[in-house]
C-alpha atoms as a PDB file:
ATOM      1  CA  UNK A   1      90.461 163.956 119.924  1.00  0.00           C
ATOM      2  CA  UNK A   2      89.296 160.445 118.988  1.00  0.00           C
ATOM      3  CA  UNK A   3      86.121 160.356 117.480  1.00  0.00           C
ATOM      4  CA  UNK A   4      83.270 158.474 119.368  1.00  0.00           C
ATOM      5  CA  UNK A   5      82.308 155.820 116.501  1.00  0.00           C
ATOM      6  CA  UNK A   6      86.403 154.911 116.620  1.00  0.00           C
ATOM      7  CA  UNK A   7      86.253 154.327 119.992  1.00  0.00           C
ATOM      8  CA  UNK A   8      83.121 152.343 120.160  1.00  0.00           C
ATOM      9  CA  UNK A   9      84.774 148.910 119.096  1.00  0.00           C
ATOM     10  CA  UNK A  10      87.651 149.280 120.907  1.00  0.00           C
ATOM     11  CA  UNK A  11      86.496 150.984 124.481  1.00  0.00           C
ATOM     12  CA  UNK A  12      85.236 147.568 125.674  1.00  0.00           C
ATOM     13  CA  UNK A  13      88.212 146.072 125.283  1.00  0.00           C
ATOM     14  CA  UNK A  14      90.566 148.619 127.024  1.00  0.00           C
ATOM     15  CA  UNK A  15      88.251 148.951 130.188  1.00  0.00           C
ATOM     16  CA  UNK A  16      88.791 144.998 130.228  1.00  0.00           C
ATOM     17  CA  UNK A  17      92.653 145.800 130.041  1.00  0.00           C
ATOM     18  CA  UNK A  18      92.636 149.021 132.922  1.00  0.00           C
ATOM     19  CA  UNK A  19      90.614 146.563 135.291  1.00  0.00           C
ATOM     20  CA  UNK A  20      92.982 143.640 134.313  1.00  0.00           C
ATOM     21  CA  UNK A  21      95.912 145.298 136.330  1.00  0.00           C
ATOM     22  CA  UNK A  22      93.919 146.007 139.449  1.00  0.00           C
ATOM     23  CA  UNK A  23      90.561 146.431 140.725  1.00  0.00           C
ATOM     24  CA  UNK A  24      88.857 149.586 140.247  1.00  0.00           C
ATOM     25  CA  UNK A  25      85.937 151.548 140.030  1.00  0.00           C
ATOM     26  CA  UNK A  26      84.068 153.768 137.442  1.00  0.00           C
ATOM     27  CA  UNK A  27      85.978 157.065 137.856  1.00  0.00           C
ATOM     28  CA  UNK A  28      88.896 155.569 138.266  1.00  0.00           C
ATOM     29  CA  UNK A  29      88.516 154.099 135.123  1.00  0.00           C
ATOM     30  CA  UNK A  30      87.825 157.561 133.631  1.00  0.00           C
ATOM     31  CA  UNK A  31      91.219 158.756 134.687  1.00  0.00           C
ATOM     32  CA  UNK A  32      93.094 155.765 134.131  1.00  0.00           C
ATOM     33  CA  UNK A  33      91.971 156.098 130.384  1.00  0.00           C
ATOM     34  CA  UNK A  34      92.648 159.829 129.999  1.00  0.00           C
ATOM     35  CA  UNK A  35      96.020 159.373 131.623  1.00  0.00           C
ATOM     36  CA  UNK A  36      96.765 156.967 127.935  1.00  0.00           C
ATOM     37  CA  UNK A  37      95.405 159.826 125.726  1.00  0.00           C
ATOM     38  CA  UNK A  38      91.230 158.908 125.941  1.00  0.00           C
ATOM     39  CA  UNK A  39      90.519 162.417 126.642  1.00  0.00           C
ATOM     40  CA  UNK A  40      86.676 162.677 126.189  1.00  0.00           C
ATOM     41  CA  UNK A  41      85.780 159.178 128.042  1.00  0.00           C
ATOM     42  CA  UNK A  42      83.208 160.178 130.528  1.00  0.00           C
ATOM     43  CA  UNK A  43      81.438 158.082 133.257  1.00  0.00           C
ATOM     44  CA  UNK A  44      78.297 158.303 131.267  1.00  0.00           C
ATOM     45  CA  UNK A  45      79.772 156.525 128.894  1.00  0.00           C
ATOM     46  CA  UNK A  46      81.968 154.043 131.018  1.00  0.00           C
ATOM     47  CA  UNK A  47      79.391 152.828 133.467  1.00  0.00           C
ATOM     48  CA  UNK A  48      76.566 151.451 130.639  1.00  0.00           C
ATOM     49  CA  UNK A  49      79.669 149.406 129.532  1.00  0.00           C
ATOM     50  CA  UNK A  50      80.582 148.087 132.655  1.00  0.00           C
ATOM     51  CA  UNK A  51      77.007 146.912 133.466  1.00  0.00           C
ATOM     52  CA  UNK A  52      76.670 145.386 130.341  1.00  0.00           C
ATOM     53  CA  UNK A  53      80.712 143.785 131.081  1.00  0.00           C
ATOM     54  CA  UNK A  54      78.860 142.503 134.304  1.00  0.00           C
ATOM     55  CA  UNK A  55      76.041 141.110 132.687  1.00  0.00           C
ATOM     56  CA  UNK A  56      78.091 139.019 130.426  1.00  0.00           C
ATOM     57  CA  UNK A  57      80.464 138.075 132.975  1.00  0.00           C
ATOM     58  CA  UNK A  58      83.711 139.552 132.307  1.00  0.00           C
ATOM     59  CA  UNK A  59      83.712 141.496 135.097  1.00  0.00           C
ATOM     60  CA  UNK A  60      82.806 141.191 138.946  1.00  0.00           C
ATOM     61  CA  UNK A  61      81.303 143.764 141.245  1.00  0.00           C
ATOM     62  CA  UNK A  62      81.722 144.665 144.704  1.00  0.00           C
ATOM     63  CA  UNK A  63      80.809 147.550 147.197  1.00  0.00           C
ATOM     64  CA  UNK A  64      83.613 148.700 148.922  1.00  0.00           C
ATOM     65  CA  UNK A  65      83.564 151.560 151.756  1.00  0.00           C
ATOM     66  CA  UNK A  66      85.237 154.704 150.838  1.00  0.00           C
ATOM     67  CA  UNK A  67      86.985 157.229 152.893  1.00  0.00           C
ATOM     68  CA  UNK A  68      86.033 160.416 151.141  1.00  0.00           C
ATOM     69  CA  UNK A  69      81.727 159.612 150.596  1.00  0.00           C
ATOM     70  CA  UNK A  70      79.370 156.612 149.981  1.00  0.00           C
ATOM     71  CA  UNK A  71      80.740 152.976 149.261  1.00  0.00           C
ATOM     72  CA  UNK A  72      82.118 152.448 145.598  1.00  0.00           C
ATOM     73  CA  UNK A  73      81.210 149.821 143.415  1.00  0.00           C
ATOM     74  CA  UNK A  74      84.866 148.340 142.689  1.00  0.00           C
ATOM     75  CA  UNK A  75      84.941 145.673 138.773  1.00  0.00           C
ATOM     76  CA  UNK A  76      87.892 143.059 138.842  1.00  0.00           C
ATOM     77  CA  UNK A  77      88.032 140.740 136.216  1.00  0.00           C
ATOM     78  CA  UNK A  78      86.995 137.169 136.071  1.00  0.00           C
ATOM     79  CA  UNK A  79      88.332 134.488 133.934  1.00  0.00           C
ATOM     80  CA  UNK A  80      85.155 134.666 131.133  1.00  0.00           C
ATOM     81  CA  UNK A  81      86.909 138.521 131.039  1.00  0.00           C
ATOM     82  CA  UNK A  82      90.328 137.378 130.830  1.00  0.00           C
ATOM     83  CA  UNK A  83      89.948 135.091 128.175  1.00  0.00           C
ATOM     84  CA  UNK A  84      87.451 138.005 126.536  1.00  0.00           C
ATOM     85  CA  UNK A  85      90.725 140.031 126.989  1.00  0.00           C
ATOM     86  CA  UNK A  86      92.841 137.609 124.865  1.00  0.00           C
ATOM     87  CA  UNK A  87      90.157 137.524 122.138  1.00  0.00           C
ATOM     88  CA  UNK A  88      90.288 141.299 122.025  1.00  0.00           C
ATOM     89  CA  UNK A  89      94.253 141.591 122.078  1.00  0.00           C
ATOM     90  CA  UNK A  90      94.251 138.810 118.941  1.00  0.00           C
ATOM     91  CA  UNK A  91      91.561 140.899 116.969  1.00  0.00           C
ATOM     92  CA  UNK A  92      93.082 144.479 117.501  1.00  0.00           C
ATOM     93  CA  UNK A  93      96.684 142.816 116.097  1.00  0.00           C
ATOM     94  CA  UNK A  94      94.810 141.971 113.321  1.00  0.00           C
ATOM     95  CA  UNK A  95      93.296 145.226 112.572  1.00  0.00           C
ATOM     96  CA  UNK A  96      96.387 147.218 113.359  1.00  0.00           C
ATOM     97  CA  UNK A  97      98.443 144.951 110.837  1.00  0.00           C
ATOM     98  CA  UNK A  98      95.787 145.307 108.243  1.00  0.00           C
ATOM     99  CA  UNK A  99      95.070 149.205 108.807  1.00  0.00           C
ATOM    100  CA  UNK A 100      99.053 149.449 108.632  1.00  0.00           C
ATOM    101  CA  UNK A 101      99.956 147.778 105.612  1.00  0.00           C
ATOM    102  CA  UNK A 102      96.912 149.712 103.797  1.00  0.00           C
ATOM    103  CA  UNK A 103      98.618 153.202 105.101  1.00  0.00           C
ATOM    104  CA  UNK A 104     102.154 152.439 105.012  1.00  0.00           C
ATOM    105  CA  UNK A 105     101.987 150.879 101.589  1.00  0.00           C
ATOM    106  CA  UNK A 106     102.988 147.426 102.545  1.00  0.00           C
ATOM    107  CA  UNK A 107     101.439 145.495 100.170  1.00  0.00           C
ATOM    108  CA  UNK A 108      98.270 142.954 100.213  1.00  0.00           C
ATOM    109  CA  UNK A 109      98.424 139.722 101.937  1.00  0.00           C
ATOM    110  CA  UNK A 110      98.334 136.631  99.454  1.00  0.00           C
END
């Protein structure tokens, strides 16, 4: 199990990546993640970040009919979130390099 503070940084930016590939909607999202090993990732938690995703623009909203209950709110990304993407894909290279040389033994950058 990840622990929640881990994930805090880094949920943002792989909710940005899941909606990337196609438009979805909250629980969707939920599964999506779990499927990659985010086991305890629930709605509660997904849905304050995808307002707030909204609110800044990275993501676009719209109510869709569905076939088994009420209309779904589907999120597909907009360019702000693309580029927000990017950012996040440059950053998490540069943590995973740094956390790996510390753990592997690699040595410190000059």
């Amino acid at each position: 199990m990840i622990p929640s503070q881990m994930l805090k940084g880094t949920l943002e930016g792989c909710i940005l990546k899941v909606i990337s590939v196609k438009e979805t909607y909250g629980y969707e999202i939920s599964q999506e993640l779990q499927g990659y090993g985010f086991s305890n990732i629930s709605e509660g938690t997904i849905y304050p970040l995808l307002l707030r995703m909204e609110k800044n623009g990275y993501i676009q909203a719209q109510y869709r009919d569905s076939l088994v209950g009420p209309k779904r709110k589907y999120f597909s990304i907009t360019p702000i979130g693309e580029q927000e993407l990017d950012n996040f894909v440059g950053s998490w290279k540069l943590l995973e390099r740094a956390v790996n040389r510390l753990f592997t033994g690699g040595g410190k950058e000059e």
